[in-house]
N, C-alpha and C. Protein backbone atom coordinates (compact mmCIF):
# COMPACT_ATOMS: atom_id res chain seq x y z
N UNK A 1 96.65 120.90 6.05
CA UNK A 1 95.98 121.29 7.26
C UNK A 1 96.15 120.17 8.30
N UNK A 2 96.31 120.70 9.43
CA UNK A 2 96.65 119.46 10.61
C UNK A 2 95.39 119.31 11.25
N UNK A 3 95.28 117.89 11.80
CA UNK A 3 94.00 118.08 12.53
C UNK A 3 94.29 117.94 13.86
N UNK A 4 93.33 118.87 14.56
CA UNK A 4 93.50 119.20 16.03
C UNK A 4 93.93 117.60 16.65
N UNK A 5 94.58 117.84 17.57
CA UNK A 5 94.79 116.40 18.83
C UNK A 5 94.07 116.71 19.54
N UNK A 6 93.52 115.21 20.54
CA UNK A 6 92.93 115.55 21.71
C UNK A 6 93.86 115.28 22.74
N UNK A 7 93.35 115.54 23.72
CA UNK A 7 94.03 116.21 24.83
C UNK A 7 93.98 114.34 25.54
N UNK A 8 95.38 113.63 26.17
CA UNK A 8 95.80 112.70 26.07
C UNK A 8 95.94 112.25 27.66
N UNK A 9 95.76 111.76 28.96
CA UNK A 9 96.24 111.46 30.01
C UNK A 9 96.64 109.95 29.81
N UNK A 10 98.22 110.31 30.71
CA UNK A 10 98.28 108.67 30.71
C UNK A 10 98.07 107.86 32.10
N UNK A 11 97.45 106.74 32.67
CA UNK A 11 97.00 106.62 33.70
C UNK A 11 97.51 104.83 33.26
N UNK A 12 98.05 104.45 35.09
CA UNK A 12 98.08 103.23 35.21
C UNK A 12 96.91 102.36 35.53
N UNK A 13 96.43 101.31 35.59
CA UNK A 13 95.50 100.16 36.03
C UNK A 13 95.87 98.77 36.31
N UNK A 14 95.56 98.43 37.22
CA UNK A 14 95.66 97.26 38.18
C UNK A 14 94.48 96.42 37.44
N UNK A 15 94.88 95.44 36.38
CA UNK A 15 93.97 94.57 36.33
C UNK A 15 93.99 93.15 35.97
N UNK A 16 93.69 92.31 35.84
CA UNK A 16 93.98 90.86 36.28
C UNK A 16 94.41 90.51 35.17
N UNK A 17 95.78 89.47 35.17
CA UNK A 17 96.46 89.16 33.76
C UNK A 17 95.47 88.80 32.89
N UNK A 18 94.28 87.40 33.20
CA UNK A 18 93.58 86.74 32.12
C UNK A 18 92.61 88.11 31.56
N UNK A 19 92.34 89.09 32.11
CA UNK A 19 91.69 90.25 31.24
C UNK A 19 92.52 90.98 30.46
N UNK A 20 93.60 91.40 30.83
CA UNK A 20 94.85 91.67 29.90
C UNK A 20 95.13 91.00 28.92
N UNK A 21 95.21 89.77 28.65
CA UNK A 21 95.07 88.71 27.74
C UNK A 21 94.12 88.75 26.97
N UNK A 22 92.96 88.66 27.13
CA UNK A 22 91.82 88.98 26.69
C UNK A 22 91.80 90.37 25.65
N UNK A 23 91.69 91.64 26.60
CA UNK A 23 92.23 92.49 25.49
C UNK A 23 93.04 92.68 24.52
N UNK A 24 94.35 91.86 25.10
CA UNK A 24 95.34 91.53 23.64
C UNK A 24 94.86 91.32 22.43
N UNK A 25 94.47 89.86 22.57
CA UNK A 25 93.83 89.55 21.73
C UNK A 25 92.77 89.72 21.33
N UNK A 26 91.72 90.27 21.86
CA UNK A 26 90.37 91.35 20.87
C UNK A 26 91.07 92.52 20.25
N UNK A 27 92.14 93.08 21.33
CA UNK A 27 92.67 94.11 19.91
C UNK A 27 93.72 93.99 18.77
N UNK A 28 94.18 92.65 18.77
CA UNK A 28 95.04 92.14 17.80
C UNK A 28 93.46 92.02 16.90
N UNK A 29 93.12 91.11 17.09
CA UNK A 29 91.68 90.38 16.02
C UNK A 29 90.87 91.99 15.28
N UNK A 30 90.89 92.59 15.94
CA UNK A 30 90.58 94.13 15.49
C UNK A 30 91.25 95.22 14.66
N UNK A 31 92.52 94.63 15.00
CA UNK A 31 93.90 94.98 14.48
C UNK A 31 93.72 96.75 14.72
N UNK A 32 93.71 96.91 16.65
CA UNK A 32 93.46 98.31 16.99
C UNK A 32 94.79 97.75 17.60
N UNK A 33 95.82 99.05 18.25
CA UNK A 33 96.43 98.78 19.04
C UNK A 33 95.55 98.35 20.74
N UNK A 34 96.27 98.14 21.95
CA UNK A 34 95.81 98.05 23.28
C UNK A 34 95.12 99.31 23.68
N UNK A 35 95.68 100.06 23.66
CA UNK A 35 95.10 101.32 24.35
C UNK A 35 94.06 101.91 23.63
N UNK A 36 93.75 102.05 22.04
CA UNK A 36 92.97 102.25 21.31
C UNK A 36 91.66 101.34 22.00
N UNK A 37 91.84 100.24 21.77
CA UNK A 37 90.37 99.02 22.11
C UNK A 37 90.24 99.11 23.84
N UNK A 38 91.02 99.55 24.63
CA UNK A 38 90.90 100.15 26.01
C UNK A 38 90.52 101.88 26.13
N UNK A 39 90.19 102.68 25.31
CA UNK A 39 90.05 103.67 25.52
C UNK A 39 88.66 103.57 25.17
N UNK A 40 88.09 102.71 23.69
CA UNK A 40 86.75 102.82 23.38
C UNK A 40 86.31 101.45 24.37
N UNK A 41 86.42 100.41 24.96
CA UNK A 41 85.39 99.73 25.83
C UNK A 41 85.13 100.89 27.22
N UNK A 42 86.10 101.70 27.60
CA UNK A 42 86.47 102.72 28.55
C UNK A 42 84.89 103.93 28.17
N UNK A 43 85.07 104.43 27.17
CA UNK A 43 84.45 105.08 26.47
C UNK A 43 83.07 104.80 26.48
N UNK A 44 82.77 103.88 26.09
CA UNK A 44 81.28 102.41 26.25
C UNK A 44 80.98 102.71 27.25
N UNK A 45 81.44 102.22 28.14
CA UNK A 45 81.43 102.04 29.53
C UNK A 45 80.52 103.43 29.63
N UNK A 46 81.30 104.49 30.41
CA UNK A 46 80.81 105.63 30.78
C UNK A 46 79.78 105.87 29.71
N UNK A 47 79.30 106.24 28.48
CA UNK A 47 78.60 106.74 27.68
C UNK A 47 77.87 105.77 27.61
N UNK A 48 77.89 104.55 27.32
CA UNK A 48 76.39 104.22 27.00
C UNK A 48 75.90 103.55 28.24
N UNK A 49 76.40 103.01 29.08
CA UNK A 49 76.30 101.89 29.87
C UNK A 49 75.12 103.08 31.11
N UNK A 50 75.89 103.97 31.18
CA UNK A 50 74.84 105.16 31.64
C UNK A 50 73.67 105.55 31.60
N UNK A 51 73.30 105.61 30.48
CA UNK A 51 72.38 105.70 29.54
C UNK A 51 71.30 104.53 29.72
N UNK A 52 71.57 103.28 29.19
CA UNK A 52 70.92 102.19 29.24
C UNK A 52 70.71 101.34 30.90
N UNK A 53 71.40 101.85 31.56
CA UNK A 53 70.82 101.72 33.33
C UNK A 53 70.09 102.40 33.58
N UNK A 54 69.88 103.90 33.37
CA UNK A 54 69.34 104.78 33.80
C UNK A 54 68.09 104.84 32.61
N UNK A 55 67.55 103.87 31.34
CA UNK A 55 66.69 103.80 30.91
C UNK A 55 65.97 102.58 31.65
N UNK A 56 66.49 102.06 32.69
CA UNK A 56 66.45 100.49 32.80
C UNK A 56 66.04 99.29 32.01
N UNK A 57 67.05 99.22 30.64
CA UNK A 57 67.34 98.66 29.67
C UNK A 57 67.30 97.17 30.05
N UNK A 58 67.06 95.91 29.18
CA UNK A 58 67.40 94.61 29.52
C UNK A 58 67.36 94.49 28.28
N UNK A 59 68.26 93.63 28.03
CA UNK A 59 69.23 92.95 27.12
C UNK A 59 68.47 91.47 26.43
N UNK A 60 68.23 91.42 25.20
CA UNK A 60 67.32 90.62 24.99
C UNK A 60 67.32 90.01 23.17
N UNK A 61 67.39 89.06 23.07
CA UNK A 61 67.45 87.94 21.46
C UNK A 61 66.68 89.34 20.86
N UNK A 62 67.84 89.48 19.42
CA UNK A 62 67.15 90.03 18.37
C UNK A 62 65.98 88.83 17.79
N UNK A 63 65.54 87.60 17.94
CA UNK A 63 64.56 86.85 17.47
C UNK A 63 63.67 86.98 18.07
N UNK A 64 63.76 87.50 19.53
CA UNK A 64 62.49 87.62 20.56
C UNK A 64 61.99 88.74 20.07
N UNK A 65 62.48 90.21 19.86
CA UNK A 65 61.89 91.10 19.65
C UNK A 65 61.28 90.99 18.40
N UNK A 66 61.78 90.48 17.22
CA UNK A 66 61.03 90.43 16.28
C UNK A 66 59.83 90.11 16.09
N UNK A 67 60.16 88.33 16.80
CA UNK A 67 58.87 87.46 16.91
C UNK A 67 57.79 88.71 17.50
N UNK A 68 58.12 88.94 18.92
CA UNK A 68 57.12 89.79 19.55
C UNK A 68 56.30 91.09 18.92
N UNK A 69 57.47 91.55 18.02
CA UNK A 69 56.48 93.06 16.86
C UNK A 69 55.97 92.03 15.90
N UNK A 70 56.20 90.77 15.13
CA UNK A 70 55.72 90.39 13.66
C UNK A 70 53.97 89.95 14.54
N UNK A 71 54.37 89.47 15.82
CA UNK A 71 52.95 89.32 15.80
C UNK A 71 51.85 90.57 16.49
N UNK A 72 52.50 91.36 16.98
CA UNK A 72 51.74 92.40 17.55
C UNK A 72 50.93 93.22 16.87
N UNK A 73 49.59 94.27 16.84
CA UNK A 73 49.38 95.09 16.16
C UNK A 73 49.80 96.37 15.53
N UNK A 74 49.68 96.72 14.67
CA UNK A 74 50.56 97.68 14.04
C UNK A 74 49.81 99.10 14.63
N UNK A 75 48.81 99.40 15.55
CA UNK A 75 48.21 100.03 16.47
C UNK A 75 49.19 100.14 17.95
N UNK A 76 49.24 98.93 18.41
CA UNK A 76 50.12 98.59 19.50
C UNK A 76 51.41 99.35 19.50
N UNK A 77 51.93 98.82 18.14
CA UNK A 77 53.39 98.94 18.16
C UNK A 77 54.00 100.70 18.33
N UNK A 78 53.24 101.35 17.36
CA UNK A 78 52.96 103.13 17.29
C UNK A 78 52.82 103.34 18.71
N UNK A 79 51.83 102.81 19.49
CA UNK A 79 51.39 103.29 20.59
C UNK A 79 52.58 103.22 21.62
N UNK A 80 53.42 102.17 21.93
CA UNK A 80 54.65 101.87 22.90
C UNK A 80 55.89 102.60 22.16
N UNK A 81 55.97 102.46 20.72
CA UNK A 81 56.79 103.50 20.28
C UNK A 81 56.86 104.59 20.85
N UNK A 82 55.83 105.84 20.94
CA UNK A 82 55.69 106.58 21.20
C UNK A 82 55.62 106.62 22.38
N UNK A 83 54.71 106.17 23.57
CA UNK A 83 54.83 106.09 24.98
C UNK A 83 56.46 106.20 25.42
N UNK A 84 57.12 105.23 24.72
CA UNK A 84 58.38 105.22 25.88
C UNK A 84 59.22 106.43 25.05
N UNK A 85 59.23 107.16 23.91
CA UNK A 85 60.20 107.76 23.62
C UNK A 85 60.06 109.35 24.76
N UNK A 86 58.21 109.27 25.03
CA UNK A 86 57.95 110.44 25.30
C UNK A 86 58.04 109.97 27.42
N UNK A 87 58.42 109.00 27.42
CA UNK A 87 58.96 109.31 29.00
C UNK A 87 60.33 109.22 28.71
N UNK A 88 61.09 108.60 28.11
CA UNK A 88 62.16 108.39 28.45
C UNK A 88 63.69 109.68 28.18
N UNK A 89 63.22 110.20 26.90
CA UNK A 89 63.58 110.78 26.22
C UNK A 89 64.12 112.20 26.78
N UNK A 90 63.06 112.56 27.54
CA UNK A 90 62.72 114.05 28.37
C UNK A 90 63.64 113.95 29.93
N UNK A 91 63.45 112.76 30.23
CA UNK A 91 64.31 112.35 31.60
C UNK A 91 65.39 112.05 31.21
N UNK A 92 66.03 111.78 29.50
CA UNK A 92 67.64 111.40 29.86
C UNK A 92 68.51 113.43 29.88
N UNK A 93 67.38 113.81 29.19
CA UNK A 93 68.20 115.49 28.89
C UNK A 93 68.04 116.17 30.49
N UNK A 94 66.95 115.95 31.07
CA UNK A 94 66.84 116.10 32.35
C UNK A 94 68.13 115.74 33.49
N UNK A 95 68.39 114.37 33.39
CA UNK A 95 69.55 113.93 33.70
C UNK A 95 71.03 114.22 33.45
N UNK A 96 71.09 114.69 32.09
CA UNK A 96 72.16 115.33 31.41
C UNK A 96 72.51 116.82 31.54
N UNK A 97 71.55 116.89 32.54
CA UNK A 97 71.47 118.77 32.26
C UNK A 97 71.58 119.21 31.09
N UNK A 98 70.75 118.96 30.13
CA UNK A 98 70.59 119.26 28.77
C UNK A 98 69.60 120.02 28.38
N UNK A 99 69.95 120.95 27.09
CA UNK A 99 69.02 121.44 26.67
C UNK A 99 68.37 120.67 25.77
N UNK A 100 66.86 121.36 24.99
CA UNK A 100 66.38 120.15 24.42
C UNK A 100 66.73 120.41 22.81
N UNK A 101 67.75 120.20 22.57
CA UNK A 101 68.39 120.67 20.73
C UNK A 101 68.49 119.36 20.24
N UNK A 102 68.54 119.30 18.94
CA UNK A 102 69.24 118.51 18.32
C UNK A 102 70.69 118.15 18.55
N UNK A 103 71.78 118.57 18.49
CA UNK A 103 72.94 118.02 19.04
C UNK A 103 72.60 116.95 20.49
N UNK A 104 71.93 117.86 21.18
CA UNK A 104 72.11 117.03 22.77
C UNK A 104 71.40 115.34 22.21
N UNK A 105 70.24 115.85 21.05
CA UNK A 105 69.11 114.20 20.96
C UNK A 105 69.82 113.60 20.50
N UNK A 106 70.92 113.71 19.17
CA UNK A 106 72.27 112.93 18.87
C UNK A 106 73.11 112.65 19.33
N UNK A 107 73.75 113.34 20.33
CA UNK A 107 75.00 112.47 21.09
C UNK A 107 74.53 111.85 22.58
N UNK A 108 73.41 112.23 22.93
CA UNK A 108 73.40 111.45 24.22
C UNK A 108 72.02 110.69 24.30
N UNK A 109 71.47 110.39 22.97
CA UNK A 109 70.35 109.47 23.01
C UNK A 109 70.25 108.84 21.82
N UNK A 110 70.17 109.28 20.74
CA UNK A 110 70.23 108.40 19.58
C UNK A 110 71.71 107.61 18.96
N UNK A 111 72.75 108.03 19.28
CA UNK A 111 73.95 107.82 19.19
C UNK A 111 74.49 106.32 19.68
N UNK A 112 74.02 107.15 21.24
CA UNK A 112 74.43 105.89 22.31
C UNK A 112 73.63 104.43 22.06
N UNK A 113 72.32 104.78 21.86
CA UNK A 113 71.56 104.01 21.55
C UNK A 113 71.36 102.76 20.49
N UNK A 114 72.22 103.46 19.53
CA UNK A 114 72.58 102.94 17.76
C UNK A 114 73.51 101.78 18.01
N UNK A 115 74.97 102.65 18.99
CA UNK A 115 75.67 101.65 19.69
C UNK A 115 75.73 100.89 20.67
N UNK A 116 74.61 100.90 21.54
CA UNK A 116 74.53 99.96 23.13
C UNK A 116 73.36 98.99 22.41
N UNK A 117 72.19 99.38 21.97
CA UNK A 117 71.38 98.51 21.41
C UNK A 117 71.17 97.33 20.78
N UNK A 118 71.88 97.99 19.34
CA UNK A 118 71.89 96.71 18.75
C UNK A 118 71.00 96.78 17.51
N UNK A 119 69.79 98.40 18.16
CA UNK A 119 68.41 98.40 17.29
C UNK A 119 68.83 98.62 15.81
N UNK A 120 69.73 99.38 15.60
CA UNK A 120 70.31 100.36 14.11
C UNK A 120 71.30 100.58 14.28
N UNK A 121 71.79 101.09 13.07
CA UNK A 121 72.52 101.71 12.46
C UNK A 121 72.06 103.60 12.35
N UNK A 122 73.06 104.41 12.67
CA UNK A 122 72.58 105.51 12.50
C UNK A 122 73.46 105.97 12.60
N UNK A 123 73.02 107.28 11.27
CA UNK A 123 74.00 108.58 10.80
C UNK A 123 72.98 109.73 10.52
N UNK A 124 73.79 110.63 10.24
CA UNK A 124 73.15 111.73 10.25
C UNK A 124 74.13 112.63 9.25
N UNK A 125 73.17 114.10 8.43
CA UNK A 125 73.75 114.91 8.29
C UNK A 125 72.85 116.63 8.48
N UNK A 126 73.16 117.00 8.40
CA UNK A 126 72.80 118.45 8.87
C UNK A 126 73.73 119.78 7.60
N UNK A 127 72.42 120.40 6.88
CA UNK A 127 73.59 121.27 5.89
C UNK A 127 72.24 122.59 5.93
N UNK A 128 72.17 123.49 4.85
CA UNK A 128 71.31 124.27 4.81
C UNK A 128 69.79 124.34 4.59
N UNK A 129 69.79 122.63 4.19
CA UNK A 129 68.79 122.64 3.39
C UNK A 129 67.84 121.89 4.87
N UNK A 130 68.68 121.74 6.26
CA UNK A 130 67.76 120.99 7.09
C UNK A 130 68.99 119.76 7.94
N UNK A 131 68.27 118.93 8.38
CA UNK A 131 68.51 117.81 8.54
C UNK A 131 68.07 116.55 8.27
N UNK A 132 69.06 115.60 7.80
CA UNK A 132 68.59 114.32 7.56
C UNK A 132 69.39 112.79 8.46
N UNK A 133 68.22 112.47 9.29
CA UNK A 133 69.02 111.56 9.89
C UNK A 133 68.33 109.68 9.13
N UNK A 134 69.21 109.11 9.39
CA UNK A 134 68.87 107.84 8.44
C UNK A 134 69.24 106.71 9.57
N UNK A 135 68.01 105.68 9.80
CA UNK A 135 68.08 104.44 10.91
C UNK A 135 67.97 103.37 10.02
N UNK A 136 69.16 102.42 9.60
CA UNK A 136 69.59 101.23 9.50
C UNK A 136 69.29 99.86 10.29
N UNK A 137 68.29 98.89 10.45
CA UNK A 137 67.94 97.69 10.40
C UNK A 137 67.86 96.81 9.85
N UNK A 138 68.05 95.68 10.15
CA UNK A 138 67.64 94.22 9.73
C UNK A 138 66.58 93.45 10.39
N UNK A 139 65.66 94.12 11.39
CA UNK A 139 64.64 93.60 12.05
C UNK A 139 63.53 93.40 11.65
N UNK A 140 62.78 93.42 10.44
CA UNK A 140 61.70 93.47 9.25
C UNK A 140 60.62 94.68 9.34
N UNK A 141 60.17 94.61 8.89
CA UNK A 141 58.83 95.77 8.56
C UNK A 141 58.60 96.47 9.69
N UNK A 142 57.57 95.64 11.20
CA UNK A 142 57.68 96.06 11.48
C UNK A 142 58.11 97.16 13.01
N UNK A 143 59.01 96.51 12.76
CA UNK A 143 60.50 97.05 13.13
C UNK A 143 60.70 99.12 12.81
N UNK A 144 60.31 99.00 11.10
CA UNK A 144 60.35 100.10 10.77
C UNK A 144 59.21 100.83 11.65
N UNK A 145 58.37 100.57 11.79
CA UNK A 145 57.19 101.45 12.30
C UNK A 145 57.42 101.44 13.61
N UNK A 146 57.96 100.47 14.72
CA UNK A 146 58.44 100.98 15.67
C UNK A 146 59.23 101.90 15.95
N UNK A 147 60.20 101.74 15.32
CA UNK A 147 61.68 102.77 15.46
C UNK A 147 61.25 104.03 14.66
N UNK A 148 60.64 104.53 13.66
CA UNK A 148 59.90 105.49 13.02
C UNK A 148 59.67 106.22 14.07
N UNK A 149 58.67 106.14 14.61
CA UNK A 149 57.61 106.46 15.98
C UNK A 149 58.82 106.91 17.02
N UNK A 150 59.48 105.97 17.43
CA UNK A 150 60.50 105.95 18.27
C UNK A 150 61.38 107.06 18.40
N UNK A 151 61.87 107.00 17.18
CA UNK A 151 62.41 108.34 16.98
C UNK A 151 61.85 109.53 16.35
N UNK A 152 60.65 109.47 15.51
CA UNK A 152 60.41 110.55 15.62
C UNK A 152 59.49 111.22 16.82
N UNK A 153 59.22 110.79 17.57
CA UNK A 153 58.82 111.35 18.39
C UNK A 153 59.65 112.63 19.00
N UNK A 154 60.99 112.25 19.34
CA UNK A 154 62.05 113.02 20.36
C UNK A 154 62.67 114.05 19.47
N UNK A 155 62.49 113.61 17.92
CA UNK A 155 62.60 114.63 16.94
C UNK A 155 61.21 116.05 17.39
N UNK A 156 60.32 115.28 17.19
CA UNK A 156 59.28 116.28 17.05
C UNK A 156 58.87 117.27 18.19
N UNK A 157 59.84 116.35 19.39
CA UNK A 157 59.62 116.83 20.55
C UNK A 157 60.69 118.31 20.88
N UNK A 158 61.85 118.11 20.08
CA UNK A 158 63.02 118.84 19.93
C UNK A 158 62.73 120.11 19.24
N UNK A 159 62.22 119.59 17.76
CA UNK A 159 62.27 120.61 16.93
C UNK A 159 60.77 121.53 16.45
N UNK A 160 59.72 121.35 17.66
CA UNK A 160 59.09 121.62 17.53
C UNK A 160 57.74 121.21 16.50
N UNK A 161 58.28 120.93 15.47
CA UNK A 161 57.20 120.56 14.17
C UNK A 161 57.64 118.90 14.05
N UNK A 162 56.49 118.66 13.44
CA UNK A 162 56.54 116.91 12.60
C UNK A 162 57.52 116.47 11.70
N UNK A 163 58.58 115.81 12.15
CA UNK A 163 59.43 115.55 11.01
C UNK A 163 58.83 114.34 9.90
N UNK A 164 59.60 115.07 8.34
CA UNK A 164 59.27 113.36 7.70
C UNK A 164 59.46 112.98 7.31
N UNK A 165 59.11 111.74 8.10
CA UNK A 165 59.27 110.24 7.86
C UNK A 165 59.11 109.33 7.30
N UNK A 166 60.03 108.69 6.19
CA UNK A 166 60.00 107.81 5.63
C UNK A 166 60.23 106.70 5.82
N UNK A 167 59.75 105.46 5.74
CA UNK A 167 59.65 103.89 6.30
C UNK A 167 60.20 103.30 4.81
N UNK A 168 61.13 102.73 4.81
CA UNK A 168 61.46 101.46 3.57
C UNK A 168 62.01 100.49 3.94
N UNK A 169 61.46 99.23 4.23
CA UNK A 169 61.56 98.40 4.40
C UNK A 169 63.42 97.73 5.52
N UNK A 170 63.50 98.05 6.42
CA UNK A 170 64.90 98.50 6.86
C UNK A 170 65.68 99.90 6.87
N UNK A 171 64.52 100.46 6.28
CA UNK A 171 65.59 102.17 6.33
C UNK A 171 64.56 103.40 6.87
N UNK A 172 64.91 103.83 8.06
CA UNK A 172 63.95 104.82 8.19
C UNK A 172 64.53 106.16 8.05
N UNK A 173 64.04 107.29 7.21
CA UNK A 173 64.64 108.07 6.70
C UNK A 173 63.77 109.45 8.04
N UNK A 174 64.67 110.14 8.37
CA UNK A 174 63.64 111.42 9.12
C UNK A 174 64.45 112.92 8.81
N UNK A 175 63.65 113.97 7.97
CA UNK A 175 64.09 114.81 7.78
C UNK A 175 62.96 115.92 8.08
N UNK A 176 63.83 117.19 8.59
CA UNK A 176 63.08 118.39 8.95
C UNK A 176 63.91 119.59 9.11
C-alpha cells in the first residue's frame, strides 16, 4: 500500500547567509535534511507561535514555575487551572472558526501547546471503546493537579460530561 503524498510547493527565500548557516548545521546535528528542519521551524512558526500570542503567553524557567506551584495551595492551583482553561480555551476555537469537537481541542490547542510550551508531552488515542488522551511531565506533583484541571476542563467543556482523570505522579491520564 502506498502512502498518500502531500501536496509540495517549491518557493525561493531571501535570507541572510549567517541564518543559512545556522540551519545547516541544526539540520545536520538533527540529521534532517535543510528543507525538512525549514519546513517544520516554518510550520512552528504559523501553528504555534499563533496560538501562544494570541493566548498572550510569556516564556518562563521550568524552575520558576515549579518553585511557584510546590509552594502554592493545592486550592489555588485547581482554581487558575480551571479559570484560564475556561477563558482561554473558548476564544482560541472562536478565533479558529472552530467547532467545539474533540479533533479541533487536539490539533489547535492541546497539540500546539505540548509543543510551544514545554508543559508535556502528549498523545492520544481514540478507538470504540472512547478516548484516551495521556499528559507527560517532569514538573512534580503538583504540576499534575494543575495540568489535570487544565485540561480537563476543555475536555469537559467539549464533550459535554466529566472526563476521568487520573493523576500519577508525572502522568495525567484523561479518558471519556
Amino acid at each position: 500500500m502506498t502512502e498518500p503524498t502531500r501536496s509540495q510547493t517549491h518557493v525561493s527565500l531571501r535570507i541572510p547567509t549567517s541564518l543559512l548557516e545556522d540551519l545547516r548545521f541544526e539540520a545536520e546535528k538533527r540529521l534532517l535534511s535543510f528543507n525538512a528542519l525549514s519546513a517544520q521551524i516554518l510550520a512552528r512558526h504559523v501553528r504555534l507561535d499563533r496560538v501562544t500570542k494570541f493566548m498572550d503567553s510569556l516564556s518562563v524557567p521550568r524552575r520558576l514555575v515549579s518553585t511557584l506551584l510546590e509552594t502554592a495551595p493545592e486550592r489555588a492551583i485547581s482554581k487558575v487551572a480551571v479559570d484560564l482553561a475556561t477563558q482561554d480555551v473558548p476564544r482560541i476555537f472562536v478565533y479558529y472558526n472552530l467547532d467545539m469537537n474533540v479533533p479541533s481541542l487536539v490539533s489547535r490547542y492541546l497539540e500546539p501547546l505540548a509543543q510551544s510550551s514545554g508543559w508535556f508531552r502528549f498523545n492520544h488515542v481514540t478507538g470504540s471503546s472512547g478516548t484516551r488522551m495521556v499528559f507527560e511531565h517532569e514538573l512534580g506533583p503538583k504540576w499534575d493537579l494543575f495540568l489535570g484541571n487544565h485540561v480537563g476542563q476543555p475536555v469537559k467543556t467539549v464533550v459535554g460530561a466529566e472526563p476521568r482523570v487520573e493523576l500519577r505522579n508525572g502522568l495525567i491520564v484523561l479518558e471519556f
